[in-house]
Protein backbone atom coordinates (compact mmCIF):
# COMPACT_ATOMS: atom_id res chain seq x y z
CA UNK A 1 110.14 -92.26 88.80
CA UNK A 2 107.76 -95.34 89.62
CA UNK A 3 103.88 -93.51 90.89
CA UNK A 4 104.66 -95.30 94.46
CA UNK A 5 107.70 -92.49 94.78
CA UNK A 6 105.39 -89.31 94.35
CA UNK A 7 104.95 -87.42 97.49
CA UNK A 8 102.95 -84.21 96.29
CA UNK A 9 101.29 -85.93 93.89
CA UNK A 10 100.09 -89.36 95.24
CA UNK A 11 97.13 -88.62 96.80
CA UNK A 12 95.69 -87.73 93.48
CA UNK A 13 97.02 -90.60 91.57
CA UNK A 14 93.30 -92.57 90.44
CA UNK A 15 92.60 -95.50 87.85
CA UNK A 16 90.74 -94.81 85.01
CA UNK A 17 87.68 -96.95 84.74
CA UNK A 18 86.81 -97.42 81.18
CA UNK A 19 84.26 -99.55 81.47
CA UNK A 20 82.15 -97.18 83.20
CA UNK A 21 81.54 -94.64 80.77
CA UNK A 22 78.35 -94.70 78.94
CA UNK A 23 77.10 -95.35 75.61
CA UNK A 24 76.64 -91.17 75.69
CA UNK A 25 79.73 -90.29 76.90
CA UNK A 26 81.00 -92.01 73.93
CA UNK A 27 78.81 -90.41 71.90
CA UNK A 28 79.76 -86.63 73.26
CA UNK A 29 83.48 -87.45 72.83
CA UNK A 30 83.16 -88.20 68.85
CA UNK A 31 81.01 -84.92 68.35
CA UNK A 32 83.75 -83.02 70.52
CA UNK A 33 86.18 -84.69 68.18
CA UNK A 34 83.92 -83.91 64.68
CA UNK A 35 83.59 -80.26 65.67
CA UNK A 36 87.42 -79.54 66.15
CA UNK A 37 88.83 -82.52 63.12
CA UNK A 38 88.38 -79.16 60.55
CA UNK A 39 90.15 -76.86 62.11
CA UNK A 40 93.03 -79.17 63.86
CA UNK A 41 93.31 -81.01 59.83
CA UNK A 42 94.24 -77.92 58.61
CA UNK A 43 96.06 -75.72 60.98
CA UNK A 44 97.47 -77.98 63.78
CA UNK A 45 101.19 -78.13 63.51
CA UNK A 46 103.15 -81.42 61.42
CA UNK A 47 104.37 -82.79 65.38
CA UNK A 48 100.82 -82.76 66.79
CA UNK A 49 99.28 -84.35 63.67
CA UNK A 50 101.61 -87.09 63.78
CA UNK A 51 101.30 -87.56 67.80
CA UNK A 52 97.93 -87.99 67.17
CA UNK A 53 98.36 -91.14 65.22
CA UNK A 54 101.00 -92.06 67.38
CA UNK A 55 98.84 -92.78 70.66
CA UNK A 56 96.02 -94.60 68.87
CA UNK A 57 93.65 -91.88 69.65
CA UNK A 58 89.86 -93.03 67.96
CA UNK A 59 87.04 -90.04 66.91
CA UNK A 60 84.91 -92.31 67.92
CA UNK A 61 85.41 -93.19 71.53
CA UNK A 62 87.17 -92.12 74.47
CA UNK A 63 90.62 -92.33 74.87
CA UNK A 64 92.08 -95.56 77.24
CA UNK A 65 95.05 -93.84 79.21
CA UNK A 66 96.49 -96.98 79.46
CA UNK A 67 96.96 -98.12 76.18
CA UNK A 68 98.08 -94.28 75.19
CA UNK A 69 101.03 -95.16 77.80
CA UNK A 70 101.97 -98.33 76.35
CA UNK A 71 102.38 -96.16 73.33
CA UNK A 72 103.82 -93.08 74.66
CA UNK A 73 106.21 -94.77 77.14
CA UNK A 74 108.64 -96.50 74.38
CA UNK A 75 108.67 -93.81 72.25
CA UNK A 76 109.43 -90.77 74.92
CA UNK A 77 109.37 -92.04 78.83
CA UNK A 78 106.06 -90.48 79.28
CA UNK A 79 103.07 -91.66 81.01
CA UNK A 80 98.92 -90.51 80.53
CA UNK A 81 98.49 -90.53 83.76
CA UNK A 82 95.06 -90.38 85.90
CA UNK A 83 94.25 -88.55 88.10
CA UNK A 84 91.21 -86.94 90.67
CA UNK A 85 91.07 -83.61 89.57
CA UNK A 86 92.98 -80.46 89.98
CA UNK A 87 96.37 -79.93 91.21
CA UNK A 88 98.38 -78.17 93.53
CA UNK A 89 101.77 -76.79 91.65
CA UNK A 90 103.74 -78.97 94.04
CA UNK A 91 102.22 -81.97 92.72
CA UNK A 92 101.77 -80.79 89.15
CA UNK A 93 105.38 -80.24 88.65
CA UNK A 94 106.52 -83.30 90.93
CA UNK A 95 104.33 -85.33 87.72
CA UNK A 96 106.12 -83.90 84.79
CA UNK A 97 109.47 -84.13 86.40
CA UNK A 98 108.61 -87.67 86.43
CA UNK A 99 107.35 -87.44 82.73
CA UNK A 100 103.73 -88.28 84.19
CA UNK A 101 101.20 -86.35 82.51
CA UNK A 102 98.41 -85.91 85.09
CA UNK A 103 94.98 -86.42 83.15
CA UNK A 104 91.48 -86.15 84.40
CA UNK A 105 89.32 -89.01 83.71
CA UNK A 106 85.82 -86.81 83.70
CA UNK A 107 83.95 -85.51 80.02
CA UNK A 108 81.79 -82.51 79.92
CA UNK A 109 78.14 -82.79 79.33
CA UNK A 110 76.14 -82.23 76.13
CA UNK A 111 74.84 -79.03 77.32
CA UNK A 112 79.20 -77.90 77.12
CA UNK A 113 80.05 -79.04 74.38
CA UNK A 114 81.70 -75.18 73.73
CA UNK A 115 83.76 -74.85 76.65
CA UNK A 116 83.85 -76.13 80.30
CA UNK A 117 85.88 -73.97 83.33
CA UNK A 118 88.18 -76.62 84.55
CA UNK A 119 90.12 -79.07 82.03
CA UNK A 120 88.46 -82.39 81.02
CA UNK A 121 90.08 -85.68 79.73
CA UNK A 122 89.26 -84.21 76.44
CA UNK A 123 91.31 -80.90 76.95
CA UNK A 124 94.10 -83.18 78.44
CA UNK A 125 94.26 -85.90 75.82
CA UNK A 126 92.95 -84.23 72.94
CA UNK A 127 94.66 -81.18 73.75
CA UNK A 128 97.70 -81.83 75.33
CA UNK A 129 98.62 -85.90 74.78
CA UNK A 130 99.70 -86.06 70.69
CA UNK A 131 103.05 -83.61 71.53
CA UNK A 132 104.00 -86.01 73.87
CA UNK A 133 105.09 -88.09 71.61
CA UNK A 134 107.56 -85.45 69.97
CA UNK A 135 110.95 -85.86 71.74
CA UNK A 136 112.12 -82.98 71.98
CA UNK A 137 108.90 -81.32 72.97
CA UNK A 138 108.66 -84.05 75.63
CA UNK A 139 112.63 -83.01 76.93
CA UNK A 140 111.23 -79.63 77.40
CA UNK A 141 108.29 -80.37 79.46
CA UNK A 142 109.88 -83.24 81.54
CA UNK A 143 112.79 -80.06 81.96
CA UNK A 144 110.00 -77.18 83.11
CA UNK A 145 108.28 -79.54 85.72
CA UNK A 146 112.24 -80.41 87.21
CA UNK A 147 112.77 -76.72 87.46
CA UNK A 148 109.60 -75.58 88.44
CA UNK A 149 109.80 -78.37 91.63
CA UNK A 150 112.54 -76.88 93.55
CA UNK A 151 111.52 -73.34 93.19
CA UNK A 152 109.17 -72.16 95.95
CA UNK A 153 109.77 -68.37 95.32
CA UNK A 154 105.81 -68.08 93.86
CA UNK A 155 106.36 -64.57 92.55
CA UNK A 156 108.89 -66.94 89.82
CA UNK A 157 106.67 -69.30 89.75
CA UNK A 158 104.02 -66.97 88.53
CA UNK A 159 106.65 -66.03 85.98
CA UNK A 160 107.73 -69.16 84.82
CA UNK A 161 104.35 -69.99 84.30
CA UNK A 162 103.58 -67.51 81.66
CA UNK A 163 106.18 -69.68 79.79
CA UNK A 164 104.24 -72.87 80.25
CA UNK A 165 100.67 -70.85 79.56
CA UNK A 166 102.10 -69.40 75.96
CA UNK A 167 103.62 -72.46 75.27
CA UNK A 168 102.45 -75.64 76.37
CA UNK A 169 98.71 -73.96 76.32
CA UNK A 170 98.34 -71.58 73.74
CA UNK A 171 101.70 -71.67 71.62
CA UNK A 172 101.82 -71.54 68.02
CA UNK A 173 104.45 -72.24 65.48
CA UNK A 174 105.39 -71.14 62.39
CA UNK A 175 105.76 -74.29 59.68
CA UNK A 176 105.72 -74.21 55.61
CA UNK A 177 104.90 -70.40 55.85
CA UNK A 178 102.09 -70.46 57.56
CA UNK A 179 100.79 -70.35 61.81
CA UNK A 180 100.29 -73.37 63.09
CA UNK A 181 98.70 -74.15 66.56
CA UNK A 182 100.37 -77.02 68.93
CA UNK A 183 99.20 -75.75 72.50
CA UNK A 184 96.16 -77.19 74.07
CA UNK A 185 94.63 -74.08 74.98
CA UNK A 186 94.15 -73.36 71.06
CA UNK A 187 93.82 -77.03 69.69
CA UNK A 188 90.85 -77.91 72.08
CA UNK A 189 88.77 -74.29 71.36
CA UNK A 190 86.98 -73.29 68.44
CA UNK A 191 87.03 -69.71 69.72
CA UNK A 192 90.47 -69.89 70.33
CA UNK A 193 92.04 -71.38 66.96
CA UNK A 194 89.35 -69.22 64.98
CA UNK A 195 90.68 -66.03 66.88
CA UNK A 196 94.25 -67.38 65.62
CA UNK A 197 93.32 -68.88 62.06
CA UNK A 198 91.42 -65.00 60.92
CA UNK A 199 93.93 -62.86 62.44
CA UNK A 200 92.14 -61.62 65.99
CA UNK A 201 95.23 -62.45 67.65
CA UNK A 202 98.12 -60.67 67.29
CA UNK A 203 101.38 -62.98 66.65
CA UNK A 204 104.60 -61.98 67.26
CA UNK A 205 108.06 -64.40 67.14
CA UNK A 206 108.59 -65.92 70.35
CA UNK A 207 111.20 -64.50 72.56
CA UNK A 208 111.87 -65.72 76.19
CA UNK A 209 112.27 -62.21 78.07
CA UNK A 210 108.72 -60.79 76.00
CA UNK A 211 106.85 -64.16 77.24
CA UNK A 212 107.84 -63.63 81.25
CA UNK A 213 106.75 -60.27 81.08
CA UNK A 214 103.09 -60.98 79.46
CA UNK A 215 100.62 -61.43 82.60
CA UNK A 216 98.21 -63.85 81.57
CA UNK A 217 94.91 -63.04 81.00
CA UNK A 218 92.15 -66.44 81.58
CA UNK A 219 89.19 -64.21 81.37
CA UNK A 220 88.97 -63.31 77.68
CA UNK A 221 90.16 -64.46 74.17
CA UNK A 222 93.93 -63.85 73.32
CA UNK A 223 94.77 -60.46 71.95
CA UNK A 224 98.62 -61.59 71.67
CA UNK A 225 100.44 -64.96 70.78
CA UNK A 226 103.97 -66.04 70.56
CA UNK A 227 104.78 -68.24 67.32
CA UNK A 228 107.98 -70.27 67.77
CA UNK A 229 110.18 -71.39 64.86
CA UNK A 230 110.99 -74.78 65.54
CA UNK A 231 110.71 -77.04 68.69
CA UNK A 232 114.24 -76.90 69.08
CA UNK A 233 114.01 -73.12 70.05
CA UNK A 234 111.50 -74.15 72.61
CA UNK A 235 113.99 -76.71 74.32
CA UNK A 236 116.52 -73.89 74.44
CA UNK A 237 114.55 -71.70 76.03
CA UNK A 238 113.82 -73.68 78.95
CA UNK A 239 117.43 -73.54 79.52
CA UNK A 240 117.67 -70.10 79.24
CA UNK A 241 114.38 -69.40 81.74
CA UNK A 242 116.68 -71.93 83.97
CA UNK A 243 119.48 -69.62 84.06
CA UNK A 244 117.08 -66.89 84.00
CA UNK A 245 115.12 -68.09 87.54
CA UNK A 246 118.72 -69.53 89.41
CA UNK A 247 119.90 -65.66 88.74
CA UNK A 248 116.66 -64.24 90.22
CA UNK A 249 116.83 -66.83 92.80
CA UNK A 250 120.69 -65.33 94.04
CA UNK A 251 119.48 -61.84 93.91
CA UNK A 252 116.72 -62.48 96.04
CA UNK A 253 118.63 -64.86 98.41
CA UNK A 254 122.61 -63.59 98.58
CA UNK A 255 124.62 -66.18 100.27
CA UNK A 256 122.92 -69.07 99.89
């Protein structure tokens, strides 16, 4: 889907102006980058190691969405795509339908290095961007946003989006006998991936019907994770919450 066909979403759709970032910008985004290289080395899973390399992402300066799309858009149909800020859901979804990732173009400050409230280009690209390149992880995201768009039930929504949140955000994986971490949520925190990496955070094997019944909790570190096995499972379990959500859908609306 070509950005000039977004209806939700358009109004948010920005450039990225590279030139304008500072010399200290720069300088923040490598020290971001030094403080998590440790931890993501050693315990980030094989497919977001590789993704990493993939998209040309540097340590040492901040990432160029556009050339990250060149990369990305060969290899898996998706796009790094900029935009303003935060989303509405209509709009979020309406982007990864269209296998458009929507990325803020802003870097905390010095003074937040830690953590920062609302997501930052280097929660979204850091984070999020290196499983993009993994095909069948990109299937299953491109697959969530198409579902999520036509639902407007927001009590399934809600639902649905615990999948995304233990997944896409904070999922973990379980490769060469050990947890790894691939969601953003837990790649991008030190709190986060320590909680996982000394065993703060409970881990249990993911199952679809345990994930849409775990509220999510934003206001504290995870007490509970869900490790998949392979990416594969992860692809089949969107189709299952699919089925799942068109059931709830005919219960709630007989007839139609």
């Amino acid at each position: 889907m070509p950005a000039e066909s977004l209806k939700a979403a358009a109004p948010y759709l920005i450039e990225q102006r590279y030139a304008d970032y500072s010399a200290e910008q720069h300088q923040v985004w490598q020290e971001l980058v030094r403080r998590r290289r440790p931890q993501i080395d050693s315990h980030a899973c094989r497919e977001y190691l590789d993704g990493y390399q993939v998209i040309g992402l540097r340590d040492d300066r901040l990432p160029d969405l556009a050339a990250i799309s060149a990369l990305l858009g060969p290899r898996t149909g998706w796009s790094t795509t900029p935009v303003s800020g935060f989303l509405p859901a209509e709009a979020f979804f309406e982007m990864l339908a269209a296998r458009m990732f929507p990325t803020t173009t802003w870097l905390r400050g010095r003074d937040s290095l830690e953590y920062t409230p609302e997501p930052d280009i280097f929660h979204d690209v850091f984070g999020h961007v290196p499983m993009h390149a993994h095909r069948v992880f990109a299937d299953f995201l491109q697959h969530y946003g198409s579902v999520c768009a036509k639902i407007k039930d927001q009590e399934l929504l809600e639902q649905l989006g615990r999948l995304f949140w233990y997944t896409v955000e904070f999922g973990l994986i379980r490769q060469d006998g050990e947890i790894k971490v691939y969601g953003s949520g837990v790649i991008s925190s030190h709190r986060e991936c320590t909680n996982v990496i000394e065993g703060g955070c409970q881990v249990r094997t993911f199952n679809l019907e345990e994930v849409l019944r775990t509220p999510v909790r934003v206001d504290r570190i995870h007490k509970l994770l869900f490790a998949i096995e392979d990416f594969d499972q992860l692809y089949e379990a969107m189709h299952a919450a699919e089925d799942w959500a068109e059931e709830r859908l005919l219960q709630s609306h007989p007839g139609q």
